[in-house]
PDB file of N, CA and C in Angstrom:
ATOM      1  N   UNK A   1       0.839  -1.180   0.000  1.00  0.00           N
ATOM      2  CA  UNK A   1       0.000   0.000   0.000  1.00  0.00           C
ATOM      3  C   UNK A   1       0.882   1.240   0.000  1.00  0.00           C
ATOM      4  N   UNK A   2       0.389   2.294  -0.909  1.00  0.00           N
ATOM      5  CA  UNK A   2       0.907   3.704  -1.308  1.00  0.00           C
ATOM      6  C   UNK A   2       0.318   4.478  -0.472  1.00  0.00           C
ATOM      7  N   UNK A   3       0.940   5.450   0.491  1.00  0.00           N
ATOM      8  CA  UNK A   3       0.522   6.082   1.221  1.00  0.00           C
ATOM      9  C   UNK A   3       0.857   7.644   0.948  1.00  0.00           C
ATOM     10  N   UNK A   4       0.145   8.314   0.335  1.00  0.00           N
ATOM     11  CA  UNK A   4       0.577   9.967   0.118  1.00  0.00           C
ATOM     12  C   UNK A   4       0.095  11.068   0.921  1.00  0.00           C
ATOM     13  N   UNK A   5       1.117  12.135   1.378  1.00  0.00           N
ATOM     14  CA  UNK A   5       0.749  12.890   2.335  1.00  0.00           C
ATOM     15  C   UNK A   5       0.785  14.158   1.546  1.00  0.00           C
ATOM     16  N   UNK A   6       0.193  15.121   2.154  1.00  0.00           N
ATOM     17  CA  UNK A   6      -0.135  16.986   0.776  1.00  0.00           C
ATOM     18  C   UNK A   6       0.482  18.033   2.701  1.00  0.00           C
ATOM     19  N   UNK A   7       1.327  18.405   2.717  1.00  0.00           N
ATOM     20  CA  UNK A   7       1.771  18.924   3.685  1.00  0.00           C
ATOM     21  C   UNK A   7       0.817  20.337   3.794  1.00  0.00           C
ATOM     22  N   UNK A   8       0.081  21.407   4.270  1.00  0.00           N
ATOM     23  CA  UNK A   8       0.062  22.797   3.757  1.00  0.00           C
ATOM     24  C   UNK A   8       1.103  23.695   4.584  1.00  0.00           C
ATOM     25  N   UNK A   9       1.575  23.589   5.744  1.00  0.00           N
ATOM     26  CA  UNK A   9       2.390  24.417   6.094  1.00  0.00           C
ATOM     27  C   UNK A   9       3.144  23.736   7.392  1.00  0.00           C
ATOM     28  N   UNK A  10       4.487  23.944   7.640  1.00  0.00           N
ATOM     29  CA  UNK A  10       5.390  23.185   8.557  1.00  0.00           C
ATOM     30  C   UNK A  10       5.566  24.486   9.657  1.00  0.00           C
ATOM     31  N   UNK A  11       5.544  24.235  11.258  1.00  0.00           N
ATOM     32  CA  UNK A  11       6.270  25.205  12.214  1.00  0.00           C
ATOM     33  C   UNK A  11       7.326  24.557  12.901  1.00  0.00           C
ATOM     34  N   UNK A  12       8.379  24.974  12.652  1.00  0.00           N
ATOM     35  CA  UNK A  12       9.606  24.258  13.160  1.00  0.00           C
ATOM     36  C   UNK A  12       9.760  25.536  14.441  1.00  0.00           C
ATOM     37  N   UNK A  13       9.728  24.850  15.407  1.00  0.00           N
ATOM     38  CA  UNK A  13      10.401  25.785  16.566  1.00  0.00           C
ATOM     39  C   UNK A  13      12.267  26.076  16.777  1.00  0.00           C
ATOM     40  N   UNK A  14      12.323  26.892  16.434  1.00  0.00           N
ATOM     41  CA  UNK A  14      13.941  27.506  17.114  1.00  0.00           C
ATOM     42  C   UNK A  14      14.956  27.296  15.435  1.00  0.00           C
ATOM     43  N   UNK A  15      14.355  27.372  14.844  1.00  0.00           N
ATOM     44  CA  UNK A  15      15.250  27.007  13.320  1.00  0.00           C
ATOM     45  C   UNK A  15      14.798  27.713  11.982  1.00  0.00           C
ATOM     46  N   UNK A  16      15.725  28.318  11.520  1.00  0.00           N
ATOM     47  CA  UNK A  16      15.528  28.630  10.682  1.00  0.00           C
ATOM     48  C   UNK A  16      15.803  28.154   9.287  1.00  0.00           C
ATOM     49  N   UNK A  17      15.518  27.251   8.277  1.00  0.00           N
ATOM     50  CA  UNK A  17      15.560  26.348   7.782  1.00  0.00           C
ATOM     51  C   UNK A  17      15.550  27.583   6.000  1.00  0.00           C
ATOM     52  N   UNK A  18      16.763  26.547   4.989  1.00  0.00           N
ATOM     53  CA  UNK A  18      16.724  27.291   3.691  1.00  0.00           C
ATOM     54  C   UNK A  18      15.536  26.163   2.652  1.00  0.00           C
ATOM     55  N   UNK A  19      15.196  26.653   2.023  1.00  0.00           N
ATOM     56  CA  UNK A  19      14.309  26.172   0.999  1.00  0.00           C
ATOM     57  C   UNK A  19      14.692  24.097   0.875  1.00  0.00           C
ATOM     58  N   UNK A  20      15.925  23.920   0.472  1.00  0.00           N
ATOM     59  CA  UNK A  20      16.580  22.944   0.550  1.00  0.00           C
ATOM     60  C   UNK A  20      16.432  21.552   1.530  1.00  0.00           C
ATOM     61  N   UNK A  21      16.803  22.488   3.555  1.00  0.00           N
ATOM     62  CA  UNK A  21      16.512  21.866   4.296  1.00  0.00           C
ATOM     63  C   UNK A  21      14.833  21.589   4.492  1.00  0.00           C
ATOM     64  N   UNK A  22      13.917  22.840   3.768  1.00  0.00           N
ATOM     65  CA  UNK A  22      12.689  22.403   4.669  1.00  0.00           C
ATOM     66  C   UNK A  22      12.074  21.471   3.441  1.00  0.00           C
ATOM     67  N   UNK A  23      12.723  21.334   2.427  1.00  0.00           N
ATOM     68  CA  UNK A  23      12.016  20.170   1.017  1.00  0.00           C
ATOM     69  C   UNK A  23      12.307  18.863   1.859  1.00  0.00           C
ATOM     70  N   UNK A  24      13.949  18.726   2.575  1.00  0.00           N
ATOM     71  CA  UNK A  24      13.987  17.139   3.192  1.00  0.00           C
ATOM     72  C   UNK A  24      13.738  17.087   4.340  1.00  0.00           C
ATOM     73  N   UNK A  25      12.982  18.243   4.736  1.00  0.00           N
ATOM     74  CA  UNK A  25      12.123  17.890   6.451  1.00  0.00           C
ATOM     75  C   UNK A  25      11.064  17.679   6.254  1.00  0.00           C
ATOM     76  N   UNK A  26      10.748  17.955   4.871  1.00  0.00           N
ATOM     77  CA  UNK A  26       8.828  17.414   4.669  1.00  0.00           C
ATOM     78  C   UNK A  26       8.932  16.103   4.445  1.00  0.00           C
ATOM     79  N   UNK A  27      10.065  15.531   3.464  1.00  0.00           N
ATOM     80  CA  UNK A  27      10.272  14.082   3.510  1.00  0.00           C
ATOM     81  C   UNK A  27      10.145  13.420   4.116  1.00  0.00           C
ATOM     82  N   UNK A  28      11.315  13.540   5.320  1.00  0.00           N
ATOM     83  CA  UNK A  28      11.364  12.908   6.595  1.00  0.00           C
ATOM     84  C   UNK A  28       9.981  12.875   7.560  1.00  0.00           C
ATOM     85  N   UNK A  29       8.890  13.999   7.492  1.00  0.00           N
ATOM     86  CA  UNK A  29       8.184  14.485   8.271  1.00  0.00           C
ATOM     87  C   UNK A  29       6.829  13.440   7.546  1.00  0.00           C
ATOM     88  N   UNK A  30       6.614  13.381   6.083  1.00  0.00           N
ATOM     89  CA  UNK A  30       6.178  12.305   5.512  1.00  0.00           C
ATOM     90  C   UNK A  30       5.845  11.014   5.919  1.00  0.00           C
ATOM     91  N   UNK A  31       7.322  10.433   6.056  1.00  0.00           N
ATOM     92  CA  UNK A  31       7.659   8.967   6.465  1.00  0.00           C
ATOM     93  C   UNK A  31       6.953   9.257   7.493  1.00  0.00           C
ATOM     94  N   UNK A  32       7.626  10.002   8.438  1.00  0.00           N
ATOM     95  CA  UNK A  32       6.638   9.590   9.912  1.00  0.00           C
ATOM     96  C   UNK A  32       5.465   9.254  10.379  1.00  0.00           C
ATOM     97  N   UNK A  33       4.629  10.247   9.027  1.00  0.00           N
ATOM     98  CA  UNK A  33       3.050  10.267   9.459  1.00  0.00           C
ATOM     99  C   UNK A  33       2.829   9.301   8.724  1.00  0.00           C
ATOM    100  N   UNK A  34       3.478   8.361   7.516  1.00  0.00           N
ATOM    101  CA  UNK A  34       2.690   7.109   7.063  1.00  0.00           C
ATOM    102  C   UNK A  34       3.191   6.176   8.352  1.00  0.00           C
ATOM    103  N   UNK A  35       4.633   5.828   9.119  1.00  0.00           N
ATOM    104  CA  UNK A  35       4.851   5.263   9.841  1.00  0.00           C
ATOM    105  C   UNK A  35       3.939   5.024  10.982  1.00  0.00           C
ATOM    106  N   UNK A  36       3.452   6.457  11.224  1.00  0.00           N
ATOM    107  CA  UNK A  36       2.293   6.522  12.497  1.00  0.00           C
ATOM    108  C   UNK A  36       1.141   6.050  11.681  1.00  0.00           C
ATOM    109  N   UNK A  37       0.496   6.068  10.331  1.00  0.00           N
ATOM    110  CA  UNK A  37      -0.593   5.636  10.239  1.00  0.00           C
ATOM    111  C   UNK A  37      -0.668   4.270  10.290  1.00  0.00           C
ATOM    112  N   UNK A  38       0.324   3.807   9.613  1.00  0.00           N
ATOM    113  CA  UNK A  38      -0.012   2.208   9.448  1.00  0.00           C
ATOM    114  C   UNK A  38       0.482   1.610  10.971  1.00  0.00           C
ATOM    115  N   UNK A  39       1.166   1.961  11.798  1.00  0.00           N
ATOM    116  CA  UNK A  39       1.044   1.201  13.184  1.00  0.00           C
ATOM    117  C   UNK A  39      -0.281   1.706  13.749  1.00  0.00           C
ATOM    118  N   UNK A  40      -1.169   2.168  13.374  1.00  0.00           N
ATOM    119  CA  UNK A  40      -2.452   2.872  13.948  1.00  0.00           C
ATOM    120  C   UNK A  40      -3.563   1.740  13.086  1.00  0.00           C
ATOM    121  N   UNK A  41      -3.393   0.991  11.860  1.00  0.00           N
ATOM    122  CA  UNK A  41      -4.105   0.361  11.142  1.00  0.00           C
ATOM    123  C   UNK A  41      -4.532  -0.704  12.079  1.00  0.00           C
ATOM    124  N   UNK A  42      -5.658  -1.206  11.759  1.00  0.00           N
ATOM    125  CA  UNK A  42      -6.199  -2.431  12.170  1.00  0.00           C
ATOM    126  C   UNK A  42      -5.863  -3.095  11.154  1.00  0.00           C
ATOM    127  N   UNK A  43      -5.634  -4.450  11.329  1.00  0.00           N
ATOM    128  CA  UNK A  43      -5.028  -5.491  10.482  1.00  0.00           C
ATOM    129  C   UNK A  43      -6.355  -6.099   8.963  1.00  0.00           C
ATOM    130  N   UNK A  44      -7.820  -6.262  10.089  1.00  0.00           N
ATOM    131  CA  UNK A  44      -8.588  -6.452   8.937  1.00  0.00           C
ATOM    132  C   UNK A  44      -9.199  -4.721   8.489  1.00  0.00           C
ATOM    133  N   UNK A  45      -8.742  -3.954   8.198  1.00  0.00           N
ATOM    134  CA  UNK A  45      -9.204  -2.782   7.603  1.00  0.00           C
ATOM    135  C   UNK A  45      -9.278  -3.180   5.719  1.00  0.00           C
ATOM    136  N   UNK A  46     -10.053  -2.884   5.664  1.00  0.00           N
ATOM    137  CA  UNK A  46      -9.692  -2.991   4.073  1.00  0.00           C
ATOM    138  C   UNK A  46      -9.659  -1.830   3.273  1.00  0.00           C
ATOM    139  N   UNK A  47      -9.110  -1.190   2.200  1.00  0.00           N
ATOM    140  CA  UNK A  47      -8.719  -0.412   1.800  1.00  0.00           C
ATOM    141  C   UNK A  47      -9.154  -0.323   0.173  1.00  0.00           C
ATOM    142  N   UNK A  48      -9.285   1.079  -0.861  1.00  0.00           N
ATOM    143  CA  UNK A  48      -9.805   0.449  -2.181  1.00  0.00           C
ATOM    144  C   UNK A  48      -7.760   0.703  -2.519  1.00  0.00           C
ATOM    145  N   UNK A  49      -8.519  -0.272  -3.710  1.00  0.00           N
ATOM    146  CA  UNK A  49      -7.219  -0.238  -4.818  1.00  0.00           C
ATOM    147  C   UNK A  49      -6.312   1.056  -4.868  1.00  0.00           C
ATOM    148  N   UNK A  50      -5.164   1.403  -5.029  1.00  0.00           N
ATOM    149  CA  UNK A  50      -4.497   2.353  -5.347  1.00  0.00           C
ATOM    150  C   UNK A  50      -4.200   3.321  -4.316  1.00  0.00           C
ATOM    151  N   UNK A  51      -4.230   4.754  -3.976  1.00  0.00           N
ATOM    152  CA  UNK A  51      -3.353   5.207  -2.917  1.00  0.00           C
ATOM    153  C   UNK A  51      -4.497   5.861  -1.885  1.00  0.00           C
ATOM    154  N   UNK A  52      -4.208   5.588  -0.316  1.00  0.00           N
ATOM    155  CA  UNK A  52      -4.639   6.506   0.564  1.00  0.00           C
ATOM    156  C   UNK A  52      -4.080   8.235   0.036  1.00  0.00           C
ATOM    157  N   UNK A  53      -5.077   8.786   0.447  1.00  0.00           N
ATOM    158  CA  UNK A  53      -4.631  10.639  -0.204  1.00  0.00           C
ATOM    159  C   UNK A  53      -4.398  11.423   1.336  1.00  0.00           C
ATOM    160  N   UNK A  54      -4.414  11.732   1.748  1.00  0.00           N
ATOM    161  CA  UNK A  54      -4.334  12.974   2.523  1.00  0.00           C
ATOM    162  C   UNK A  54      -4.953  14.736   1.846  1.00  0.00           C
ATOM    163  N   UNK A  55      -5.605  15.028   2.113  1.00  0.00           N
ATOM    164  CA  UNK A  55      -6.009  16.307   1.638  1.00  0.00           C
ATOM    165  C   UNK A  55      -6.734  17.193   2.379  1.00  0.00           C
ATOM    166  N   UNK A  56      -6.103  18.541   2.297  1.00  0.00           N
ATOM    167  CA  UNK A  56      -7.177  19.143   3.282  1.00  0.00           C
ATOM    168  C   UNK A  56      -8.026  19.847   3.313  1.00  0.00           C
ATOM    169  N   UNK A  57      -9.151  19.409   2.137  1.00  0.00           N
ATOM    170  CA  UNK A  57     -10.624  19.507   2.355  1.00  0.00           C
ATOM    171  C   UNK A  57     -11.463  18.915   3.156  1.00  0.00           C
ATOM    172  N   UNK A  58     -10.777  17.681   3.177  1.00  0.00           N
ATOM    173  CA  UNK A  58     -11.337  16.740   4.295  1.00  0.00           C
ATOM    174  C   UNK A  58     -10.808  16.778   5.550  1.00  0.00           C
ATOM    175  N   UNK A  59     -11.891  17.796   6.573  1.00  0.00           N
ATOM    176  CA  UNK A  59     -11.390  17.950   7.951  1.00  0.00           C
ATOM    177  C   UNK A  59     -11.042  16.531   8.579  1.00  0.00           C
ATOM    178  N   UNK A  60     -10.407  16.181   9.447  1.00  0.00           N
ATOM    179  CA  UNK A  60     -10.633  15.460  10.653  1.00  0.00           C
ATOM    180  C   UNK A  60      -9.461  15.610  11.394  1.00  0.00           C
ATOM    181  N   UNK A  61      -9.188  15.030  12.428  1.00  0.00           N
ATOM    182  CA  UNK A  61      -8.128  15.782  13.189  1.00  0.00           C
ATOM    183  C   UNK A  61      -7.075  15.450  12.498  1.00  0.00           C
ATOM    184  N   UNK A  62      -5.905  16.882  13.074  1.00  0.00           N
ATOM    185  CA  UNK A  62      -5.187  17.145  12.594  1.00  0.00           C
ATOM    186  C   UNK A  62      -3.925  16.119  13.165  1.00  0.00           C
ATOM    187  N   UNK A  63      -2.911  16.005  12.837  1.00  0.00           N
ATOM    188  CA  UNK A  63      -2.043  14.878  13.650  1.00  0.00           C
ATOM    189  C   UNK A  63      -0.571  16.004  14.120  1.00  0.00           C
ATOM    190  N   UNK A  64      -0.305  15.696  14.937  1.00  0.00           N
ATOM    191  CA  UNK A  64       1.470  16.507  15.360  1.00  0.00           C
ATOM    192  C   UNK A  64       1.965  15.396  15.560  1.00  0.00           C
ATOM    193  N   UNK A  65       3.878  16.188  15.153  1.00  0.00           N
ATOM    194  CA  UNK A  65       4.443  14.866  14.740  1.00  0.00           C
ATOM    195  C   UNK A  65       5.557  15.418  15.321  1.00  0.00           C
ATOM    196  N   UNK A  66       6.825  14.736  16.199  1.00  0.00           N
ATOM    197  CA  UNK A  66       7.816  15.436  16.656  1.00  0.00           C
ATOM    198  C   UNK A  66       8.828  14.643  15.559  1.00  0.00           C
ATOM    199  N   UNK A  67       9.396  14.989  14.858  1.00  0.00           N
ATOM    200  CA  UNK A  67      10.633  14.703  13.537  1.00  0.00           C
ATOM    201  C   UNK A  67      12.070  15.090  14.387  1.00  0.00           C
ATOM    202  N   UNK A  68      13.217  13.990  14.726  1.00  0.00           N
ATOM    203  CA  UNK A  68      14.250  14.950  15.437  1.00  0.00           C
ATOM    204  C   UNK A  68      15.037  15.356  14.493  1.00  0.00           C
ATOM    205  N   UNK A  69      15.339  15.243  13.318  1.00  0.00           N
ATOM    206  CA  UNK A  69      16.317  16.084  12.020  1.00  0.00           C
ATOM    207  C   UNK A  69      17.330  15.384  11.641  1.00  0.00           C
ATOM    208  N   UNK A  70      17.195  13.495  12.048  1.00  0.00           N
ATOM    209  CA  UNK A  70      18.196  12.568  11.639  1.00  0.00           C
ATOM    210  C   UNK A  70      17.968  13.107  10.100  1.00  0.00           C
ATOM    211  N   UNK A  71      17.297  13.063   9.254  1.00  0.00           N
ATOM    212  CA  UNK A  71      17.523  12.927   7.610  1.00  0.00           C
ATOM    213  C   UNK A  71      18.460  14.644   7.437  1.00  0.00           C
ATOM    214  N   UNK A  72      18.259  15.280   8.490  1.00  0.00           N
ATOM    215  CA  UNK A  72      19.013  16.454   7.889  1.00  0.00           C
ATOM    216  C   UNK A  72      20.360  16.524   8.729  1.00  0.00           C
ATOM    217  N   UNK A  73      20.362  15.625   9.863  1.00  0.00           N
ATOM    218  CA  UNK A  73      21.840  15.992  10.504  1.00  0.00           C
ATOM    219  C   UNK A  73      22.006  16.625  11.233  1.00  0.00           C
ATOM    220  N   UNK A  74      20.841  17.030  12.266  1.00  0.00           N
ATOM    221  CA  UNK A  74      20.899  17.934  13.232  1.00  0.00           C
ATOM    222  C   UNK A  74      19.737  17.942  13.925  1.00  0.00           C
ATOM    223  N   UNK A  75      19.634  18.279  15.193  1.00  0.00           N
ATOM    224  CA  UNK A  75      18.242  18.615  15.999  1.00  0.00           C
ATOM    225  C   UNK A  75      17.490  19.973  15.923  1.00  0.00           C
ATOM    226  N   UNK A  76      16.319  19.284  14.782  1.00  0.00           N
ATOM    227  CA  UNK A  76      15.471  20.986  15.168  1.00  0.00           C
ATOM    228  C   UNK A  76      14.673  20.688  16.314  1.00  0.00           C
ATOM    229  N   UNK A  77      14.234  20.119  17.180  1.00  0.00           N
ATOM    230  CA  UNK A  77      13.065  20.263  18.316  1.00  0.00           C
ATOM    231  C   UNK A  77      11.725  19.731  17.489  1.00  0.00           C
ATOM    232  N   UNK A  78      10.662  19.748  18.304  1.00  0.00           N
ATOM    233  CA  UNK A  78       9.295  19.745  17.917  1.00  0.00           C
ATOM    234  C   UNK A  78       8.724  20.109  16.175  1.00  0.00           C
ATOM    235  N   UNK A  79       8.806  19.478  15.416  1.00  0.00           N
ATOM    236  CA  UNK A  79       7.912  20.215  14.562  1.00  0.00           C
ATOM    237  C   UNK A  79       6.400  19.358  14.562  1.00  0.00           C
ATOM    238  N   UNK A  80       5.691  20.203  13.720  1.00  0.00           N
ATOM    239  CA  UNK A  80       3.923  19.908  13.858  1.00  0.00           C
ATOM    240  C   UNK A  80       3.562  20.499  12.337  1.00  0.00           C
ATOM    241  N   UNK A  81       3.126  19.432  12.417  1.00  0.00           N
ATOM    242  CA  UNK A  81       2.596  19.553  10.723  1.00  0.00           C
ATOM    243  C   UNK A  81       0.969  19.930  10.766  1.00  0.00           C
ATOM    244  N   UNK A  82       0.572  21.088  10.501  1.00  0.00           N
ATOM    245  CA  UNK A  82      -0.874  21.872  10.478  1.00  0.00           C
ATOM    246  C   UNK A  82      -1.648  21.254   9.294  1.00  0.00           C
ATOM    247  N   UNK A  83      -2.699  21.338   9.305  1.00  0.00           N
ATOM    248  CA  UNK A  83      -3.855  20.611   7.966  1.00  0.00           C
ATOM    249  C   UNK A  83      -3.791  19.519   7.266  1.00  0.00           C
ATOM    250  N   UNK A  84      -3.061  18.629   8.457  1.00  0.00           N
ATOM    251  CA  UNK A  84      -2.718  17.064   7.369  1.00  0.00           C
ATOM    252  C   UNK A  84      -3.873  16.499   8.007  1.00  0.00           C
ATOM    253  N   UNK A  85      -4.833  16.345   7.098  1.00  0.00           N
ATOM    254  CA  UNK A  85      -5.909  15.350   7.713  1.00  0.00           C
ATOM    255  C   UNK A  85      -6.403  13.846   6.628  1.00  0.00           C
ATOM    256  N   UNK A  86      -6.224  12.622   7.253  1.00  0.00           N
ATOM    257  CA  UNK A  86      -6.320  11.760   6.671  1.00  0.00           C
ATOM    258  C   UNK A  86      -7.730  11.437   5.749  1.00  0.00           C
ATOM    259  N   UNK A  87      -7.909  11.061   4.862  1.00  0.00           N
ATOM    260  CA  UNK A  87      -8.866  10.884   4.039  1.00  0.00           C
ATOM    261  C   UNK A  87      -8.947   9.364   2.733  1.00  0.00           C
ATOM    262  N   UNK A  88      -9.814   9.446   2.657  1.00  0.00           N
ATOM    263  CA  UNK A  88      -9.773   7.733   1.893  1.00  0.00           C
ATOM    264  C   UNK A  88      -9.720   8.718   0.587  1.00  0.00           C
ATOM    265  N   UNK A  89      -9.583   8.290  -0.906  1.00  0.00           N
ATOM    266  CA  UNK A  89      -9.824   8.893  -2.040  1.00  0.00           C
ATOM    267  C   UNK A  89     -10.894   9.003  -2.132  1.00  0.00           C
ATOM    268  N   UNK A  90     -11.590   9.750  -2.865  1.00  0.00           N
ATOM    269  CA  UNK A  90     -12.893  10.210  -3.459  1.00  0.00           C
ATOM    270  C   UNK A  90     -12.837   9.373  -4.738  1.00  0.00           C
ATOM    271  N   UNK A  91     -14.099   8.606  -4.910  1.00  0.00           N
ATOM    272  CA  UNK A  91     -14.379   7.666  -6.205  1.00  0.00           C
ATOM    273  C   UNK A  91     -15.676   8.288  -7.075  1.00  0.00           C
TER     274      UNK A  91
END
C-alpha cells in the first residue's frame, strides 16, 4: 500500500531552515506520518485499490508529529505539521 501525504504548512520551533533543508524535512516528516498511520491500522481494515490521499478539504483531526532532524543531521526540536488530515480517495 501507497501512502501519500499533501503537507500545507510546517512550524519548526527555534530554526531557521533554507528552501533545501525544509524540502527534506517534509520528507522525513512524511515517512513519519505514514509510519504513524499504518502502526495505527487495524489489520482487517480494508482499503480500495491504489493510494490513501491525505487532503485538506477533508477535515478530521489534525495529527502533530515530533521529527528529530536525523535525515538532515541535526536537531530541530518539535515540529507539527498543520492541515494534514487523513482521508480515503474520493471515487
Amino acid at each position: 500500500m501507497k501512502v501519500r501525504f499533501r503537507i500545507d504548512r510546517l512550524i519548526v520551533d527555534g530554526a531557521n531552515l533554507s528552501s533545501i533543508e525544509r524540502a527534506r524535512l517534509k520528507d522525513a516528516l512524511r515517512m513519519s506520518l505514514e509510519a504513524q498511520l499504518l502502526e495505527r491500522m487495524e489489520t482487517n481494515v480494508s482499503l480500495p485499490r491504489g493510494e490513501l490521499h491525505f487532503e485538506r478539504r477533508h477535515i478530521a483531526m489534525p495529527m502533530a508529529v515530533d521529527v528529530r532532524g536525523a535525515a538532515l543531521g541535526m536537531t530541530l526540536g518539535p515540529v507539527v505539521a498543520q492541515s494534514v488530515w487523513p482521508t480515503a480517495p474520493q471515487s
